[in-house]
Protein backbone atom coordinates (compact mmCIF):
# COMPACT_ATOMS: atom_id res chain seq x y z
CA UNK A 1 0.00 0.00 0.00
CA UNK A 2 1.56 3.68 -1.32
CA UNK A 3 1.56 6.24 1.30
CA UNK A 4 -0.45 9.14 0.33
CA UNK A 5 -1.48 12.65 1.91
CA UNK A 6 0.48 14.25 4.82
CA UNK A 7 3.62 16.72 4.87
CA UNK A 8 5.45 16.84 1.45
CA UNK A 9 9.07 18.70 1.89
CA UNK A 10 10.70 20.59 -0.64
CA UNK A 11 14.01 19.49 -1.48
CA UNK A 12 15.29 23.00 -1.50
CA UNK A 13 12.91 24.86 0.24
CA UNK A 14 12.58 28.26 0.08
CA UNK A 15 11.29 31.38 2.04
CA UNK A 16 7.24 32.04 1.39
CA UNK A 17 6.00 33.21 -1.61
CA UNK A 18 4.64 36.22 -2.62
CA UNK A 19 1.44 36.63 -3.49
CA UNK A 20 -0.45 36.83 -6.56
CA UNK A 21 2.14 38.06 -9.32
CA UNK A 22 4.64 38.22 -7.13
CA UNK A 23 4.71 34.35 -6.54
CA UNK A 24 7.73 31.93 -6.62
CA UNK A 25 8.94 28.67 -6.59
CA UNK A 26 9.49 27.86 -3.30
CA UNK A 27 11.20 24.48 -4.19
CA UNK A 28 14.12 25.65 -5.51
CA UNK A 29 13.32 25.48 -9.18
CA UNK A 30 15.93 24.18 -11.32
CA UNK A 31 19.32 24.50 -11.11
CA UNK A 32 22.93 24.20 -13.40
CA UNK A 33 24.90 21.18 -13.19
CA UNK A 34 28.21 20.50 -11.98
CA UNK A 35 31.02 20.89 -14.30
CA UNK A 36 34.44 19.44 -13.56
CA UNK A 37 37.13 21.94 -13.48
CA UNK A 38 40.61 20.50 -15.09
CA UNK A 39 43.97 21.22 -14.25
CA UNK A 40 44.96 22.42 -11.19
CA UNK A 41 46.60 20.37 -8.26
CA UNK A 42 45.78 17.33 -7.02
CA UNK A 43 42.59 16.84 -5.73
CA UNK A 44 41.12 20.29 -6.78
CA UNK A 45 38.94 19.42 -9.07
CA UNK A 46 37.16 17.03 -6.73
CA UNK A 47 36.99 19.62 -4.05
CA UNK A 48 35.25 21.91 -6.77
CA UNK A 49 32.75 19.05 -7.67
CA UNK A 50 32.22 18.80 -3.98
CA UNK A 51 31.51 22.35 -3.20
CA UNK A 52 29.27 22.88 -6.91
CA UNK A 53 27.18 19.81 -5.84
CA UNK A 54 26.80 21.46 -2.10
CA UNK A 55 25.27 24.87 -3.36
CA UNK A 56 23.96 24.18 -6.73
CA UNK A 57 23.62 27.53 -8.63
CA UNK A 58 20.29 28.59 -10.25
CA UNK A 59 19.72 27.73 -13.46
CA UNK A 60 19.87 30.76 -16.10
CA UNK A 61 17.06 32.55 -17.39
CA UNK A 62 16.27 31.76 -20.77
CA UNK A 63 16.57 35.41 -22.87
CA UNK A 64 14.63 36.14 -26.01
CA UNK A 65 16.52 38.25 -28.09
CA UNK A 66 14.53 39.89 -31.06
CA UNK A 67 16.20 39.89 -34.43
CA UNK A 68 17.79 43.02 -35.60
CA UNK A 69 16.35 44.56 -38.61
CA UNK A 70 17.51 45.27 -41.88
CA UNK A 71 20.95 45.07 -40.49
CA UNK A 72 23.13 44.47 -43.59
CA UNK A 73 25.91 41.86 -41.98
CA UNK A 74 29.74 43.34 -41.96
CA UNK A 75 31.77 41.44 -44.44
CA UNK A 76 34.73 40.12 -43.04
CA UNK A 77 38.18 40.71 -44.71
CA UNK A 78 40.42 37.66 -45.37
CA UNK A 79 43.76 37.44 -43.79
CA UNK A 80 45.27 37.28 -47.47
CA UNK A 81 43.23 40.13 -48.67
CA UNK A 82 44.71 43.30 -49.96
CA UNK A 83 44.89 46.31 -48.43
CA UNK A 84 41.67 48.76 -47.82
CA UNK A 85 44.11 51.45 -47.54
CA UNK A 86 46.65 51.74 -49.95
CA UNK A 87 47.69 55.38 -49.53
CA UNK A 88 47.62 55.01 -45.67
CA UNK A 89 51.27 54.47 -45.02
CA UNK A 90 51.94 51.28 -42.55
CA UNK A 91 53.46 53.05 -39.22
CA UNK A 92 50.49 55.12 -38.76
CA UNK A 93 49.54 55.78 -35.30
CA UNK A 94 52.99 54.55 -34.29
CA UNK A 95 55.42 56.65 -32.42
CA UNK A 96 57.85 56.50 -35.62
CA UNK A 97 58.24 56.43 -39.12
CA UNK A 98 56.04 57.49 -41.59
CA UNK A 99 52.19 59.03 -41.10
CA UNK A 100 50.32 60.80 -38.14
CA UNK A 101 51.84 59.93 -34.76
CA UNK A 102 49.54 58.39 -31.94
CA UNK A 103 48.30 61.94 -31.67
CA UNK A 104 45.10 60.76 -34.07
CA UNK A 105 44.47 57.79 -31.88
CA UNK A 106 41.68 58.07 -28.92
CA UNK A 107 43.80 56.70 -26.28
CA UNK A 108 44.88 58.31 -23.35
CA UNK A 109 48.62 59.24 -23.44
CA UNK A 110 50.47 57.88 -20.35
CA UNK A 111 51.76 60.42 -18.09
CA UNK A 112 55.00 60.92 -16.39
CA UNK A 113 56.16 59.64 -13.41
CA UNK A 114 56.72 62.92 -12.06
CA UNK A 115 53.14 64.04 -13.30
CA UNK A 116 51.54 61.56 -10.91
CA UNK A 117 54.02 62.01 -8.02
CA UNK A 118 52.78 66.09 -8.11
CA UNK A 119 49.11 64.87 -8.01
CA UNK A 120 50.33 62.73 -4.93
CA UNK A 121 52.66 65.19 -3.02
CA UNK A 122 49.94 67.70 -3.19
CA UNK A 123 47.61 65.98 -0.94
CA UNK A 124 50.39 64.50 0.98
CA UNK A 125 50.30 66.16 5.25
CA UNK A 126 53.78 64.40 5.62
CA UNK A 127 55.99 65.38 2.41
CA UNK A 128 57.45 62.56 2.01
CA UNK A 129 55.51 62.19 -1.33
CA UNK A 130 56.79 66.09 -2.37
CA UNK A 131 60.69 64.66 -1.47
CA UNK A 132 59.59 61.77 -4.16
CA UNK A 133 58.47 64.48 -6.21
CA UNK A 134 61.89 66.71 -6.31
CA UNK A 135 63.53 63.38 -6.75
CA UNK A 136 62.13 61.93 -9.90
CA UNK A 137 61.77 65.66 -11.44
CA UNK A 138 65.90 65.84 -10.71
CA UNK A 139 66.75 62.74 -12.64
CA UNK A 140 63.61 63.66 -15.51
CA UNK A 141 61.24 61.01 -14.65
């Protein structure tokens, strides 16, 4: 004889639920699975298995993305392919020979070490940081 009615635990239970549209699973709902991690030392891996099986992660959501539309796709050039530029000459953006310098690129330009030594020495109540300062200016850091 199958035992029916009474108390029926959760595996994973879960705080109350909402009500209404604000309801949730209160059993957990599904989870991901373990994945064994390779490499590392010995034993590792079985350790991560352990501690992935111990607090299984929830599952991700499933995401609908729509379709983009009348998005032409952007052809990809071959390794092998000649050039798109050919009056561009090949050091541009570089430092030296030929073309603009890294002056037309949008990157940051690093500054000097005594630059960032000012910034420091000027909120500095002890000096040390100005003494720094003097020093690295000296040598033409």
């Amino acid at each position: 004889m199958s035992e029916q009615g009474g108390l029926r635990r959760p595996a994973r239970p879960a705080p109350v639920s909402g009500p209404g549209a604000l309801s949730k699973r209160t059993d957990g709902g599904p989870t991901q699975g373990a994945r064994y991690m390779r490499g590392g030392s010995y034993g590792e891996g079985q350790e991560m298995m352990g501690l992935q099986q111990g607090a299984p992660m929830a599952a991700q959501p499933k995401q609908r993305m729509a379709a983009p539309r009348n998005v032409a796709p952007v052809p990809i050039t071959p390794l092998m392919a000649p050039t798109e530029r050919p009056d561009e000459p090949l050091t541009t953006g570089n430092p030296f020979g030929a073309g603009p310098g890294p002056d037309i690129l949008s990157t940051p330009q690093p500054k000097r070490l005594s630059e960032v030594f000012a910034q420091i020495a000027a909120n500095d109540p002890t000096n040390e940081a100005n003494l720094i300062y003097q020093y690295l200016q000296q040598r033409g850091f």
